[in-house]
C-alpha atoms as a PDB file:
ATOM      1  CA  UNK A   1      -9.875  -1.556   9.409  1.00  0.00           C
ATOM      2  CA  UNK A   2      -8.193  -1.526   5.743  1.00  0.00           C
ATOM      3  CA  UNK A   3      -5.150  -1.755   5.077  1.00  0.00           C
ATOM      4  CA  UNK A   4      -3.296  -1.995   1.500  1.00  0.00           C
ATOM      5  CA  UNK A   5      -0.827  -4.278   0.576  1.00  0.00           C
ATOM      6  CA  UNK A   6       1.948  -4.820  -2.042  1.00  0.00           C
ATOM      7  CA  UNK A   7       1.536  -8.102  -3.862  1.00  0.00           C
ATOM      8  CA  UNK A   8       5.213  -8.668  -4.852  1.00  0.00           C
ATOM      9  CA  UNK A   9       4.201 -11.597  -7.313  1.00  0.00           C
ATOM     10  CA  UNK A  10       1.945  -8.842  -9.033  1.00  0.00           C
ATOM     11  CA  UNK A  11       4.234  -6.069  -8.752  1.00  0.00           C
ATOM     12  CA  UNK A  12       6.164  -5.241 -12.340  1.00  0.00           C
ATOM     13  CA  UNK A  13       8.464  -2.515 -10.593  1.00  0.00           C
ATOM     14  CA  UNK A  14       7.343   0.201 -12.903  1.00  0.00           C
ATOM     15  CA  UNK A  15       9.747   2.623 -13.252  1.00  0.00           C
ATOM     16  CA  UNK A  16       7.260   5.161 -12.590  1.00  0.00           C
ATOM     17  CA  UNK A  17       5.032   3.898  -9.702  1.00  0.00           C
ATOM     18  CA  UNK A  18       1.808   5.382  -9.906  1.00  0.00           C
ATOM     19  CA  UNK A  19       0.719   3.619  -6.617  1.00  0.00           C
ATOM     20  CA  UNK A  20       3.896   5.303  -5.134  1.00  0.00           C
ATOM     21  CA  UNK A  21       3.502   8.796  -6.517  1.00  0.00           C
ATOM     22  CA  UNK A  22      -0.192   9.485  -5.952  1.00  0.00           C
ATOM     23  CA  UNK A  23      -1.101   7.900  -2.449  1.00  0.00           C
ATOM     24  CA  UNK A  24      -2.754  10.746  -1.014  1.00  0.00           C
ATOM     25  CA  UNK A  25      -0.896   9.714   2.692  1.00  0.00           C
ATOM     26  CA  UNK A  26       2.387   9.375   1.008  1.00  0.00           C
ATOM     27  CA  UNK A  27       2.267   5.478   2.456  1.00  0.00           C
ATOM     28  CA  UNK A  28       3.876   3.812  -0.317  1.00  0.00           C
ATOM     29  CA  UNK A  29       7.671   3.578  -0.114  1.00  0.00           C
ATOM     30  CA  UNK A  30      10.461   2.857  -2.313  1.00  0.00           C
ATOM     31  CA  UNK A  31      13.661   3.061  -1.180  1.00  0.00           C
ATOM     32  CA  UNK A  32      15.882   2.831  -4.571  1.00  0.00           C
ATOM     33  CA  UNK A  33      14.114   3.521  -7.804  1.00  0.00           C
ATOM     34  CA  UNK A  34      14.948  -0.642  -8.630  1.00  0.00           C
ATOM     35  CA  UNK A  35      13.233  -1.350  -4.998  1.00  0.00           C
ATOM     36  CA  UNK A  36       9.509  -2.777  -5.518  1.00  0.00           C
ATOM     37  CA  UNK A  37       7.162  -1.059  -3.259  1.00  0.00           C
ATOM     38  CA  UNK A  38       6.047  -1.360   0.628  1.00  0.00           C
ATOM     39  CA  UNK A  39       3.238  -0.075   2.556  1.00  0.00           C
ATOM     40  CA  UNK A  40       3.926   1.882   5.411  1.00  0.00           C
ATOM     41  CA  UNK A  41       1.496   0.784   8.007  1.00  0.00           C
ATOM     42  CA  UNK A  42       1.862   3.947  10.205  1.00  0.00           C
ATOM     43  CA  UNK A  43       0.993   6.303   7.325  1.00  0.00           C
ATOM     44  CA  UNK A  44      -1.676   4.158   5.674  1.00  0.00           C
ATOM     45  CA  UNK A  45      -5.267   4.995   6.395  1.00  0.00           C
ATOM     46  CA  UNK A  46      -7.198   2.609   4.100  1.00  0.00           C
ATOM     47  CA  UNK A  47      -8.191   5.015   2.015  1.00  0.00           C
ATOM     48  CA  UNK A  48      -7.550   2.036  -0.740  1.00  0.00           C
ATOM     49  CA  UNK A  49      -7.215   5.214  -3.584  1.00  0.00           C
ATOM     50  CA  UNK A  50      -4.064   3.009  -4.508  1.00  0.00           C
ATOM     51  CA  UNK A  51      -6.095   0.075  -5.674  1.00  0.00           C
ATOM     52  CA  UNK A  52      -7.153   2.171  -8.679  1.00  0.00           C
ATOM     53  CA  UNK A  53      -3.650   3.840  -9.660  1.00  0.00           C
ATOM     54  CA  UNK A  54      -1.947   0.187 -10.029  1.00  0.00           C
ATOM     55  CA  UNK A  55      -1.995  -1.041 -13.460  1.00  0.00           C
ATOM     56  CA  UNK A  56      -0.706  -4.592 -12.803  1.00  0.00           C
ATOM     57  CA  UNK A  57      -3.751  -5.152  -9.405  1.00  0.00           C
ATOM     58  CA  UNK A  58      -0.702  -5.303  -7.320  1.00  0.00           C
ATOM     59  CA  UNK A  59      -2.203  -3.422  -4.684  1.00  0.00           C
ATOM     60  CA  UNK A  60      -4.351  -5.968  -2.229  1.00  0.00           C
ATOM     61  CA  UNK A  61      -6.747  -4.723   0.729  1.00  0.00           C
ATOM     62  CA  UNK A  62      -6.196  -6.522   3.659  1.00  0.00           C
ATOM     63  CA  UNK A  63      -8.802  -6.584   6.653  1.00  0.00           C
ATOM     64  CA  UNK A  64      -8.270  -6.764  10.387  1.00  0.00           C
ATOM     65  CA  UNK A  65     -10.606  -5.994  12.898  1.00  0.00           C
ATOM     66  CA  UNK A  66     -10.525  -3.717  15.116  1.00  0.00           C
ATOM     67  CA  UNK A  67      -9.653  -4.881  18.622  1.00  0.00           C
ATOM     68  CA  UNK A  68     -11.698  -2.590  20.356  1.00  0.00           C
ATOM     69  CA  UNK A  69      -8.317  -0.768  22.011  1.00  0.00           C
ATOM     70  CA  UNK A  70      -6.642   1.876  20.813  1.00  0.00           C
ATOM     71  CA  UNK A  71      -3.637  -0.508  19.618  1.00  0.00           C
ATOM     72  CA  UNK A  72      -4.183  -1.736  16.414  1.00  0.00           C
ATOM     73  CA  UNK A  73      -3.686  -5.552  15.415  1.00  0.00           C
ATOM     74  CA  UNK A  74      -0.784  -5.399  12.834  1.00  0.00           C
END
């Protein structure tokens, strides 16, 4: 299963977060406007659409498999 990922080191804090604004789950959360962004695991659905609206490649795609249960492994 995918899963995307915030690379702080990567992340320039735009004022206007694309990644933020157009996630099509509404999975990528900011807090305060001078917060850098977080991926909300419960919302995220690995879509990975957010790979493409970053500018800076911030956005990673993590990996896990699945564990063959219905809990996932994060």
């Amino acid at each position: 299963m995918k899963r995307a990922l915030i690379n702080p080191e990567n992340c320039l804090n735009c004022q206007i977060c694309n990644v933020a604004a157009l996630c099509p789950q509404k999975a990528i959360i900011r807090e305060e406007p001078t917060d850098k962004p977080w991926v909300d695991f419960r919302l995220c659905r690995g879509c990975m659409k957010c790979k493409l609206f970053c500018n800076n490649n911030a956005v990673l795609e993590e990996l896990k498999p699945c564990n063959g249960g219905l809990a996932q492994s994060w």
